[in-house]
Protein backbone atom coordinates (compact mmCIF):
# COMPACT_ATOMS: atom_id res chain seq x y z
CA UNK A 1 21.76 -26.13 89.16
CA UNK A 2 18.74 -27.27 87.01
CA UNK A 3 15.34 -27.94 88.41
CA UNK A 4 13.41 -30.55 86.83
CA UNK A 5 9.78 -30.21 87.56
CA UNK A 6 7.60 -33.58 86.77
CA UNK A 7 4.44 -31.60 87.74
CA UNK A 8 4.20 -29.46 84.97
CA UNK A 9 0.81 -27.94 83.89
CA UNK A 10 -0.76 -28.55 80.79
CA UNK A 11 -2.12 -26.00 78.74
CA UNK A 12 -5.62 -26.52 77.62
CA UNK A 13 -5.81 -27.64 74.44
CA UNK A 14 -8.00 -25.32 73.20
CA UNK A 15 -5.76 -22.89 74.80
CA UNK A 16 -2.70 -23.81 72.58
CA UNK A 17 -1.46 -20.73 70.74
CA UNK A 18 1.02 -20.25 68.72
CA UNK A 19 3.62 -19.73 72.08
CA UNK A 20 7.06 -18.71 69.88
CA UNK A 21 9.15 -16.00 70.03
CA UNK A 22 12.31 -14.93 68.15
CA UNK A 23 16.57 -13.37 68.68
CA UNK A 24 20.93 -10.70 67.32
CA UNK A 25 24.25 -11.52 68.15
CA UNK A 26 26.85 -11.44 71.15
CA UNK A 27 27.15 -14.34 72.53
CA UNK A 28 26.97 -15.65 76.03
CA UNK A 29 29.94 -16.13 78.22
CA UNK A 30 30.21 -18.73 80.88
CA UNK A 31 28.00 -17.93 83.84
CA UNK A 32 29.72 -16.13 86.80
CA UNK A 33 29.01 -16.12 90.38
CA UNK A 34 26.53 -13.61 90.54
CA UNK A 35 24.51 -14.78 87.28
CA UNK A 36 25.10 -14.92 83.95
CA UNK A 37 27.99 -12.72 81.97
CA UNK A 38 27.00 -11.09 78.72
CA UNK A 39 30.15 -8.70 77.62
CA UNK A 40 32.25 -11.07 76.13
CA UNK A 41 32.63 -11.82 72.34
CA UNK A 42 32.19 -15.42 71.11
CA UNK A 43 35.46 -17.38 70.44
CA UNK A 44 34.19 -19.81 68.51
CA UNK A 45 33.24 -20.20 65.04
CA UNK A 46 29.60 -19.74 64.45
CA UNK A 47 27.38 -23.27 64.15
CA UNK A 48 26.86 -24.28 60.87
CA UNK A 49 23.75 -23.42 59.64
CA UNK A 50 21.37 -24.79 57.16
CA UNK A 51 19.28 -22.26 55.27
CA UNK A 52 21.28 -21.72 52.23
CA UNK A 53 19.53 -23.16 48.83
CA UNK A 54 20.63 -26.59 48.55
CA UNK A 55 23.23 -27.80 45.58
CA UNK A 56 21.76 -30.75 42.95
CA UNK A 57 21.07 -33.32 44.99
CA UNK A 58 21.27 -32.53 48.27
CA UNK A 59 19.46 -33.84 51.07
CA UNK A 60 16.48 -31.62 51.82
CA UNK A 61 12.80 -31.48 53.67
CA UNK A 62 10.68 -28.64 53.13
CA UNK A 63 13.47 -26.49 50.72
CA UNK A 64 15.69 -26.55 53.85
CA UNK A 65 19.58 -27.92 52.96
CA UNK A 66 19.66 -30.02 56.18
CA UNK A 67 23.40 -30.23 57.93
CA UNK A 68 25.47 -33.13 58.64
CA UNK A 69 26.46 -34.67 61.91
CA UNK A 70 29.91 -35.13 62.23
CA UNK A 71 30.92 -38.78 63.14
CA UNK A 72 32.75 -39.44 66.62
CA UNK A 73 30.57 -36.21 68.63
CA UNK A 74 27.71 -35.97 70.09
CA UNK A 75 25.86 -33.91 67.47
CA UNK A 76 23.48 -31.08 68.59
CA UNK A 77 20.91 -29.67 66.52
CA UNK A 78 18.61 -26.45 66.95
CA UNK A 79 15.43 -25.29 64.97
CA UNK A 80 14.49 -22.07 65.03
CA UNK A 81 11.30 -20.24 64.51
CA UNK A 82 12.77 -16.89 63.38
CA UNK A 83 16.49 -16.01 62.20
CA UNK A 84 19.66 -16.54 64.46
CA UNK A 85 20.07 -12.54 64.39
CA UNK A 86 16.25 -11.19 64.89
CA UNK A 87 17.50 -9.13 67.82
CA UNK A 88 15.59 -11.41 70.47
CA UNK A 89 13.86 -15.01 70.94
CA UNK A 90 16.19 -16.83 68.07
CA UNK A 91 19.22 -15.03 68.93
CA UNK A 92 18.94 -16.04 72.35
CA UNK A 93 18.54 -19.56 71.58
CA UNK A 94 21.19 -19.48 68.85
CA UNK A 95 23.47 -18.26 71.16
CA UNK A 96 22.43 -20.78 73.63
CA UNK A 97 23.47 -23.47 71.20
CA UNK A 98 27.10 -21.85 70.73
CA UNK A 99 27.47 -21.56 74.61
CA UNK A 100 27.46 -25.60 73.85
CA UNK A 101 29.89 -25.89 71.36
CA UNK A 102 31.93 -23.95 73.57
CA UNK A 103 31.51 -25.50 76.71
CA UNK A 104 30.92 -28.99 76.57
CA UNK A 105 33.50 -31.10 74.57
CA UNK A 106 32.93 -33.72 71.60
CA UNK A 107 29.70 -31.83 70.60
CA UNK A 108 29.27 -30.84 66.93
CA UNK A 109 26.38 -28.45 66.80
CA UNK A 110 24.08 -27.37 63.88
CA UNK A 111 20.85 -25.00 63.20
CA UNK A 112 18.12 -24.36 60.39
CA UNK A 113 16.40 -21.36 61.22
CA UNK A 114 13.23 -19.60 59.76
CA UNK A 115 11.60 -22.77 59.55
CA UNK A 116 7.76 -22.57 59.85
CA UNK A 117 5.08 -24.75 62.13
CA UNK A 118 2.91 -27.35 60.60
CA UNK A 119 4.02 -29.84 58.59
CA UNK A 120 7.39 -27.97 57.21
CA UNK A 121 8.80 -28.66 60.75
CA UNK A 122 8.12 -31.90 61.08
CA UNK A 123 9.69 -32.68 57.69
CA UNK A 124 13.04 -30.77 59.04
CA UNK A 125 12.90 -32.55 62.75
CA UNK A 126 12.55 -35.81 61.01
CA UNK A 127 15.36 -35.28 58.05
CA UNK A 128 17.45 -34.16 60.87
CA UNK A 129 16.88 -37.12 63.36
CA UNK A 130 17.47 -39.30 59.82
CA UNK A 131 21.01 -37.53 59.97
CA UNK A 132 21.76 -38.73 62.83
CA UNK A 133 21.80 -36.14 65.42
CA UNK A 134 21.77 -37.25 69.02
CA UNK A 135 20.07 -34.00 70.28
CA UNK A 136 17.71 -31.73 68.66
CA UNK A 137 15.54 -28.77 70.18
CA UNK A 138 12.80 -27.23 68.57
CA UNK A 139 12.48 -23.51 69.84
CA UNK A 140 8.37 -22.81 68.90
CA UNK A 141 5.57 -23.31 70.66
CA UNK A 142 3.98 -24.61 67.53
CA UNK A 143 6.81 -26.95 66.48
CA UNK A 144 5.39 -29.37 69.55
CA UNK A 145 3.01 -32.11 67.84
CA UNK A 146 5.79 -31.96 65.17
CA UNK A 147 8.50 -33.19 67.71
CA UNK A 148 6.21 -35.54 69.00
CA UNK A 149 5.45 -37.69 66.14
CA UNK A 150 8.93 -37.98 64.81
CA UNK A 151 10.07 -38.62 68.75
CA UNK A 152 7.78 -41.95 68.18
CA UNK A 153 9.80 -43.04 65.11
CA UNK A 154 13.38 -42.36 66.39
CA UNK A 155 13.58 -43.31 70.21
CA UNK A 156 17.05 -43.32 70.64
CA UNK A 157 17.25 -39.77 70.25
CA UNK A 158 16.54 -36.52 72.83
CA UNK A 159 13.85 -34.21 71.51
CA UNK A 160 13.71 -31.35 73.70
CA UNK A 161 10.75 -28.84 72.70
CA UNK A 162 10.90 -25.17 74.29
CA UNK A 163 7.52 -23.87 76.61
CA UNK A 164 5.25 -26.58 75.51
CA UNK A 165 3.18 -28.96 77.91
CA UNK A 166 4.12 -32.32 75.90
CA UNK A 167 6.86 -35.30 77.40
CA UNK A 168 6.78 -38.91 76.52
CA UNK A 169 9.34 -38.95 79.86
CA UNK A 170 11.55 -40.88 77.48
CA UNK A 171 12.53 -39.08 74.65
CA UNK A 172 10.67 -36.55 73.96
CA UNK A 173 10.13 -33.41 76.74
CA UNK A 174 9.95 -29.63 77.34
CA UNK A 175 11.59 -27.16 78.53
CA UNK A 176 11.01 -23.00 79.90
CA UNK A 177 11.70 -20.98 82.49
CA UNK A 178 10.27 -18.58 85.23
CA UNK A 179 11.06 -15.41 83.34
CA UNK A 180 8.39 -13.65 85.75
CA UNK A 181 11.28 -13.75 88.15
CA UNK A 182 13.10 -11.11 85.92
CA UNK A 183 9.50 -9.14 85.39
CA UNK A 184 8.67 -8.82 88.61
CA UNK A 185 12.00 -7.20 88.93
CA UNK A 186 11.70 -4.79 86.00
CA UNK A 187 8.18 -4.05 87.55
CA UNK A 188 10.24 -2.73 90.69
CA UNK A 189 12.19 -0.64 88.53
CA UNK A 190 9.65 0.63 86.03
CA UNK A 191 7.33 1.64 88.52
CA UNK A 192 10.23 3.58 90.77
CA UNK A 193 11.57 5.37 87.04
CA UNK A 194 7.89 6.93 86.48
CA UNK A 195 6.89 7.43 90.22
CA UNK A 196 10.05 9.76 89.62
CA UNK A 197 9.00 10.91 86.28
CA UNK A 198 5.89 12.30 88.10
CA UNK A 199 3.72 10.25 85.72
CA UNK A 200 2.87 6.84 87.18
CA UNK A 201 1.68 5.13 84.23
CA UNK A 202 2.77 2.05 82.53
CA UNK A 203 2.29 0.15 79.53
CA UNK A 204 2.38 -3.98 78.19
CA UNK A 205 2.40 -4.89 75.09
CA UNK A 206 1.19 -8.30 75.16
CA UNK A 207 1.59 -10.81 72.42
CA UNK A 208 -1.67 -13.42 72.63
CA UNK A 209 -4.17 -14.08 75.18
CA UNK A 210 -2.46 -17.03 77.12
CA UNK A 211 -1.36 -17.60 81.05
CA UNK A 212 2.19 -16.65 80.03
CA UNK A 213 1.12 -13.36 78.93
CA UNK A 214 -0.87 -12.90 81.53
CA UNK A 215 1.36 -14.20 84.27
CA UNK A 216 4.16 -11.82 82.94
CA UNK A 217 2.14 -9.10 83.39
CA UNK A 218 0.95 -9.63 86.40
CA UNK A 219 4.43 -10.27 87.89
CA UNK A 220 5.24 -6.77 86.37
CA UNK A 221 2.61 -4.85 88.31
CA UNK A 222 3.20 -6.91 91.31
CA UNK A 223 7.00 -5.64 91.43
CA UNK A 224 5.46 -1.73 90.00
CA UNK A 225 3.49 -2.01 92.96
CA UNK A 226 6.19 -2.56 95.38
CA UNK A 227 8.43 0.69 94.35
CA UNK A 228 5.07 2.80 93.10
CA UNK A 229 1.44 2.36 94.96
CA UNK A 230 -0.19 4.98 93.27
CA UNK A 231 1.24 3.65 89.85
CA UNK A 232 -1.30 1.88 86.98
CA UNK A 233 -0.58 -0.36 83.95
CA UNK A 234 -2.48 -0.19 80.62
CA UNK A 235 -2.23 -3.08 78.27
CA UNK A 236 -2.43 -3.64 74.28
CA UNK A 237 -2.90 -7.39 72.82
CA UNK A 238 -0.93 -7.10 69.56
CA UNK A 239 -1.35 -10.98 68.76
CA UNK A 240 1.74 -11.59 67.34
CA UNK A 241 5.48 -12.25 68.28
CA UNK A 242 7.24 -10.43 66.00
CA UNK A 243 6.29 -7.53 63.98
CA UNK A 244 7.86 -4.61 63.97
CA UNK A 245 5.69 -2.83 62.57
CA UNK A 246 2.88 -3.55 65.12
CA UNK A 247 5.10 -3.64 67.71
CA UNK A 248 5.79 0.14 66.80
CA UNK A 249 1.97 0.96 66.73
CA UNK A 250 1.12 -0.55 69.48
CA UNK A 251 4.30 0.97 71.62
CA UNK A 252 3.44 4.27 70.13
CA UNK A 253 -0.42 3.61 71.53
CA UNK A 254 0.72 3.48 75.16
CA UNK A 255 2.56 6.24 74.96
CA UNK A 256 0.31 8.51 73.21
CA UNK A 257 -1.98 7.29 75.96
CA UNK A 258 -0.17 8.73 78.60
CA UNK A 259 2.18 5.72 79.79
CA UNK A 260 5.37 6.47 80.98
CA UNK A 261 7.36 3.25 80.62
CA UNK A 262 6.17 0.49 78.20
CA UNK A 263 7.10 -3.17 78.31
CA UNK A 264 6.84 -5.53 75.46
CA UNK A 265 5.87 -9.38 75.16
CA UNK A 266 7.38 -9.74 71.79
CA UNK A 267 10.99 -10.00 70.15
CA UNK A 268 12.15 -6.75 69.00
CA UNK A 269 13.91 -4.25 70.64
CA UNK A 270 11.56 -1.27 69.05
CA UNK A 271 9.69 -0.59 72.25
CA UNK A 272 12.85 1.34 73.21
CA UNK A 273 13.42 3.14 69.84
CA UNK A 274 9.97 4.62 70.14
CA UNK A 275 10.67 5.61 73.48
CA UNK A 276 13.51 7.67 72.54
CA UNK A 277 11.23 8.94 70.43
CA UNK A 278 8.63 9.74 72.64
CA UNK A 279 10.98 11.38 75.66
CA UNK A 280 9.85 8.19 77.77
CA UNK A 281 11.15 4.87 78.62
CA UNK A 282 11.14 1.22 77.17
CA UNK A 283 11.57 -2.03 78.56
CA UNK A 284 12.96 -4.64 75.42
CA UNK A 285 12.91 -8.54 76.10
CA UNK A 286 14.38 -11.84 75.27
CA UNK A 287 17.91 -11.24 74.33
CA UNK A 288 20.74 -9.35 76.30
CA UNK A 289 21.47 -7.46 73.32
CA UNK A 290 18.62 -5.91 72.81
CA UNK A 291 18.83 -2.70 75.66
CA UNK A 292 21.06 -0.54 73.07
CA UNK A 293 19.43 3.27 73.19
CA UNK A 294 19.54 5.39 75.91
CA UNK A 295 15.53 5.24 76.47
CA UNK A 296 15.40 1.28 77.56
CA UNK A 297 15.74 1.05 81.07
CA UNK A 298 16.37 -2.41 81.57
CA UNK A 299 15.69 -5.92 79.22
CA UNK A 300 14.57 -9.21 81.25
CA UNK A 301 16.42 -11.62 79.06
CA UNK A 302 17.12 -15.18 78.88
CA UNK A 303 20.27 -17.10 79.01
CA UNK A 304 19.88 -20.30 77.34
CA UNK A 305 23.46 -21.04 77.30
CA UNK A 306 23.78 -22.83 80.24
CA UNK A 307 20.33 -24.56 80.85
CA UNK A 308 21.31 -26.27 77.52
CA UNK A 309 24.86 -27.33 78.16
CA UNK A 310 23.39 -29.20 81.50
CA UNK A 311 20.63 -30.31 79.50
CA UNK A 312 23.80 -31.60 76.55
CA UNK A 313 25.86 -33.18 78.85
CA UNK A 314 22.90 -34.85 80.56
CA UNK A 315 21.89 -37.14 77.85
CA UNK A 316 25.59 -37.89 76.77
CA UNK A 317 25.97 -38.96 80.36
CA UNK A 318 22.42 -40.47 80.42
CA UNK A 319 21.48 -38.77 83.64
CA UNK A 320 19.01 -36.25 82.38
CA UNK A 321 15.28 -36.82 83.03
CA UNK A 322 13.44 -36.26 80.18
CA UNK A 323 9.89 -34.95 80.97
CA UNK A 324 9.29 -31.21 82.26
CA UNK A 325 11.63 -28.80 83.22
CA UNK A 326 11.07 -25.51 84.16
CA UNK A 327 13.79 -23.80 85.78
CA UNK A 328 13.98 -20.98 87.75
CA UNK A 329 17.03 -17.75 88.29
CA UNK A 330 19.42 -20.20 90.15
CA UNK A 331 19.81 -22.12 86.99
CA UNK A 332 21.83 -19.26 85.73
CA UNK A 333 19.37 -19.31 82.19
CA UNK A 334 17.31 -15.62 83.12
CA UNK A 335 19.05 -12.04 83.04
CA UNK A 336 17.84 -8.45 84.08
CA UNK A 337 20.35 -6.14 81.98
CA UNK A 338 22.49 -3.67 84.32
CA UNK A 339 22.14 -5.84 87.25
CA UNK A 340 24.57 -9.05 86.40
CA UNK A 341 28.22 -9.96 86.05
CA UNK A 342 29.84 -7.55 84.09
CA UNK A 343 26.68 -4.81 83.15
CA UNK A 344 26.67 -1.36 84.33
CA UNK A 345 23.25 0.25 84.89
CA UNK A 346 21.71 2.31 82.01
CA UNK A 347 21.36 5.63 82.04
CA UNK A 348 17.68 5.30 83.03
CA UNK A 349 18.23 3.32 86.20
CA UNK A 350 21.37 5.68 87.41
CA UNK A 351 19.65 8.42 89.01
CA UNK A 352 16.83 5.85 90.79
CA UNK A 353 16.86 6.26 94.36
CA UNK A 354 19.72 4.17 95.83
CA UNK A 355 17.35 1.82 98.11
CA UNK A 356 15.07 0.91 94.87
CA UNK A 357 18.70 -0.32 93.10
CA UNK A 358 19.55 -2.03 96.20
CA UNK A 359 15.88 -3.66 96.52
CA UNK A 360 16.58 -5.14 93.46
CA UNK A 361 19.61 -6.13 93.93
CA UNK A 362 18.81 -8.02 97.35
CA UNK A 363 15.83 -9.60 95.42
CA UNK A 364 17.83 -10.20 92.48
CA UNK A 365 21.01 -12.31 94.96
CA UNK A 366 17.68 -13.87 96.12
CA UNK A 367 16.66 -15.42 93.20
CA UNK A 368 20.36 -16.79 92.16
CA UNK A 369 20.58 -18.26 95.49
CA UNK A 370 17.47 -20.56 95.45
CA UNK A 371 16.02 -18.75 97.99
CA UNK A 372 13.44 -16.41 96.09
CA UNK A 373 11.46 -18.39 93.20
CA UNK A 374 8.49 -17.86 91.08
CA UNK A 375 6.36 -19.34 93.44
CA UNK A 376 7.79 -16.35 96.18
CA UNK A 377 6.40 -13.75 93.22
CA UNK A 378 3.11 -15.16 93.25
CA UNK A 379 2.87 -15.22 96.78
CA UNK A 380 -0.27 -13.88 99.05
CA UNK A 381 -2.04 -11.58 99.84
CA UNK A 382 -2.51 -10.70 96.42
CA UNK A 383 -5.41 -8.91 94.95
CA UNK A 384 -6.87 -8.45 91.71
CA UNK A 385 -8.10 -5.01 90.29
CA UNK A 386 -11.70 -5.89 90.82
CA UNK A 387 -10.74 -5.97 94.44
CA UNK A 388 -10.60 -9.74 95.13
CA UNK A 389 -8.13 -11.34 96.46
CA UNK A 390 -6.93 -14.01 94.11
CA UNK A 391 -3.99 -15.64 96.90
CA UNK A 392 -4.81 -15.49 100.25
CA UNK A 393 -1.89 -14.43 102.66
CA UNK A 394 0.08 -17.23 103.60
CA UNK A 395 -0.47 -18.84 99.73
CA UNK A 396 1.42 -19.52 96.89
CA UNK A 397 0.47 -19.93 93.33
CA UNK A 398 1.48 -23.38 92.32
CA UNK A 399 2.79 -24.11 89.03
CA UNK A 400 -0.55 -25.50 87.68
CA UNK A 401 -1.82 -21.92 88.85
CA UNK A 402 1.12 -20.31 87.19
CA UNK A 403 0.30 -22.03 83.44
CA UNK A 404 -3.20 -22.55 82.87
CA UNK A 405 -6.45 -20.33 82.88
CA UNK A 406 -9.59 -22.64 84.53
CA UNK A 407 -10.44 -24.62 85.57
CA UNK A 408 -7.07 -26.69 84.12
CA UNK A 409 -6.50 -29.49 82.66
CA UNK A 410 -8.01 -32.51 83.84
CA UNK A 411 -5.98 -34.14 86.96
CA UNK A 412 -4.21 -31.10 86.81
CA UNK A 413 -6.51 -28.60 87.68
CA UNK A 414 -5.78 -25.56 89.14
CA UNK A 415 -6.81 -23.86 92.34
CA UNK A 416 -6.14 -20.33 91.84
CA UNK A 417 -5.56 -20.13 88.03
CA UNK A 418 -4.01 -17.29 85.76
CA UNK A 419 -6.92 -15.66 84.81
CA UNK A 420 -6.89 -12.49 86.63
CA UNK A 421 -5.38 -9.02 86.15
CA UNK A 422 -3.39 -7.82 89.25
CA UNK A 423 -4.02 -4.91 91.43
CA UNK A 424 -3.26 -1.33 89.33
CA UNK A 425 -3.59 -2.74 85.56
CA UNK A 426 -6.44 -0.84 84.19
CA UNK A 427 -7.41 -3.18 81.39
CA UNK A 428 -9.75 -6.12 80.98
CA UNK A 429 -8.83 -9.51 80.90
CA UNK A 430 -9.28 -11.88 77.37
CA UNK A 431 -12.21 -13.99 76.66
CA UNK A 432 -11.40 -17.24 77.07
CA UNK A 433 -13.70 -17.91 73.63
CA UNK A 434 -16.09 -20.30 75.58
């Protein structure tokens, strides 16, 4: 069931970073009932991919081979920021894009990955729209303006760009989702593992100084709060999406500074291997593979998969809306690992008391319903840890509230804003560099 919201809000300009992430291997199964599979191996071939050095005289853009279409299918293409295995934001998507080719007939599908922002990606979006491909999404922040321009110059086909602010309502549009559902939830259950522990401390490794960031995290300490009053949250800006190394350091930080259970904003999974390290607990992102030692206690991840075969068989049927869409858990595109179709609990979360698992759990059959939604995260009273409070009781953040610091953009603004840091996080929020 995909949500399609047409009152998206727009980042600030001055506000748009660099908003990509990156993704190993297992691929997605069909959604079940209760949300989204992820045990089942792949059937299908993988999608032909376009990174190899190209032979004499092949078409190119940017040192990129680019792929062909095949002629009588709807052809599918997919850019990716990072490589279709980095363990997190590109693996997800990649394995998105073969959830497609399994799932919706007559589509041919293709990637390029590792292809950088700027003026590389706009030489690869407009080789491949040249090609001929019907469909093409662009999975970086940064690739937006890119998709944009070309968009202009080839309007019979569907550019869909991933968590930007930018539609035409035509052609070109954008796509995310409310992955605070899933951190809220992992806030629930990192805050019960170390009010357990005896050491109610947590840590967030953010990536840059934007709303999402900052919205994530607040959703995590509003779901720590619920399962551990007394508990705090520390973070660490580490400015990048993926960088193992500074993930490492920066992972090793919280720890060393007394945190208990640390979360990370970016794309690896080596939150959790320094956790096993430490004796402690670590909360990976982005791609259901990614939860693999015994010290990760959970992984909010996303499940592109079927938010993409909608979006697929949409525009071959004409009856998608191109503009914004941000969907939320019912769509079946966001996972908590250990709690859907198919996943046992880790090791971490087995010993939890019974009525935190089944807290989540209710919350969780909630949120696949339709009946619990990003907007029921960010609902009042809420206070900030100066003391304020930042939603009144009876309030809910809006989705203008959700994306943009203040005062928004203009005919957009925002009343309550995502500039705050939520009751129990000890540190202080960005300047906004103004």
């Amino acid at each position: 069931m995909r949500k399609t919201f047409l009152t998206v809000a727009l980042l600030i300009a001055s506000l748009a970073l660099v908003l990509a992430a990156c993704g190993p291997k297992p691929t997605q199964a069909p959604a079940g009932k209760t949300g989204p599979a992820a045990t089942e191996a792949p059937e299908a071939t993988e999608a032909p991919m376009a990174t190899e050095a190209p032979e004499a005289g092949a078409p190119e853009a940017a040192g990129f081979q680019i792929p062909e279409i095949e002629e009588g299918k709807f052809n599918v293409a997919m850019v990716l920021i990072g490589p279709h295995d980095d363990g997190g934001w590109s693996q997800a998507h990649y394995e998105g894009l073969l959830y497609v080719e399994q799932n919706v007939p007559g589509v041919h599908v293709a990637y390029i990955e590792n292809v950088p922002e700027g003026a590389d990606s706009e030489q690869v979006f407009r080789s491949l729209s040249r090609k001929g491909f019907d469909l093409i999404f662009g999975t970086s922040f940064g690739y937006m303006d890119a998709m944009e321009t070309v968009a202009d110059e080839f309007p019979d086909i569907t550019y869909i760009h991933i968590s930007g602010y930018k539609s035409n309502q035509q052609n070109f549009g954008n796509l995310f989702g409310a992955m605070e559902d899933m951190k809220y939830l992992a806030g629930m259950i990192a805050g019960a593992r170390a009010k357990m522990d005896g050491n109610p401390k947590l840590g967030y490794m953010a990536t840059f100084p934007i709303p999402e960031e900052i919205r994530l995290g607040n959703a995590i300490a509003l779901g720590m709060k619920k399962t551990c009053p007394e508990c705090t949250m520390d973070v660490r800006w580490i400015n990048t999406w993926h960088d193992p190394v500074v993930e490492r350091e920066a992972a090793a930080s919280l720890f060393d500074a007394g945190a208990q259970v640390v979360f990370t904003g970016a794309d690896t999974p080596t939150v959790a291997d320094v956790a096993q390290e430490k004796g402690k607990w670590g909360i990976t992102y982005d791609w259901v593979g990614s939860c693999k030692v015994d010290a990760c206690l959970t992984a909010p991840y996303w499940n592109w998969g079927p938010v993409y075969a909608q979006i697929t068989q949409g525009v071959m049927d004409g009856t998608y809306e191109v503009g914004w869409h941000y969907f939320d858990a019912d769509s079946g595109g966001l996972g908590l690992y250990g709690f859907m179709e198919g996943q046992e609990l880790t090791k971490g979360m087995q010993d939890l008391p019974p009525e935190v698992i089944q807290m989540v759990r209710d919350t969780l059959d909630k949120m696949l319903a339709g009946e619990f939604t990003r907007f029921d995260v960010f609902a009042g009273p809420i206070m900030d840890n100066q003391g304020n409070v930042v939603v009144p009781e009876g309030e809910k953040m809006q989705q203008s509230d959700l994306d943009q610091f203040p005062p928004g953009a203009p005919g957009l603004e925002c009343q309550y804003c995502m500039y705050w840091w939520a009751d129990g996080i000890t540190a202080e929020l960005p300047s906004l560099g103004q």
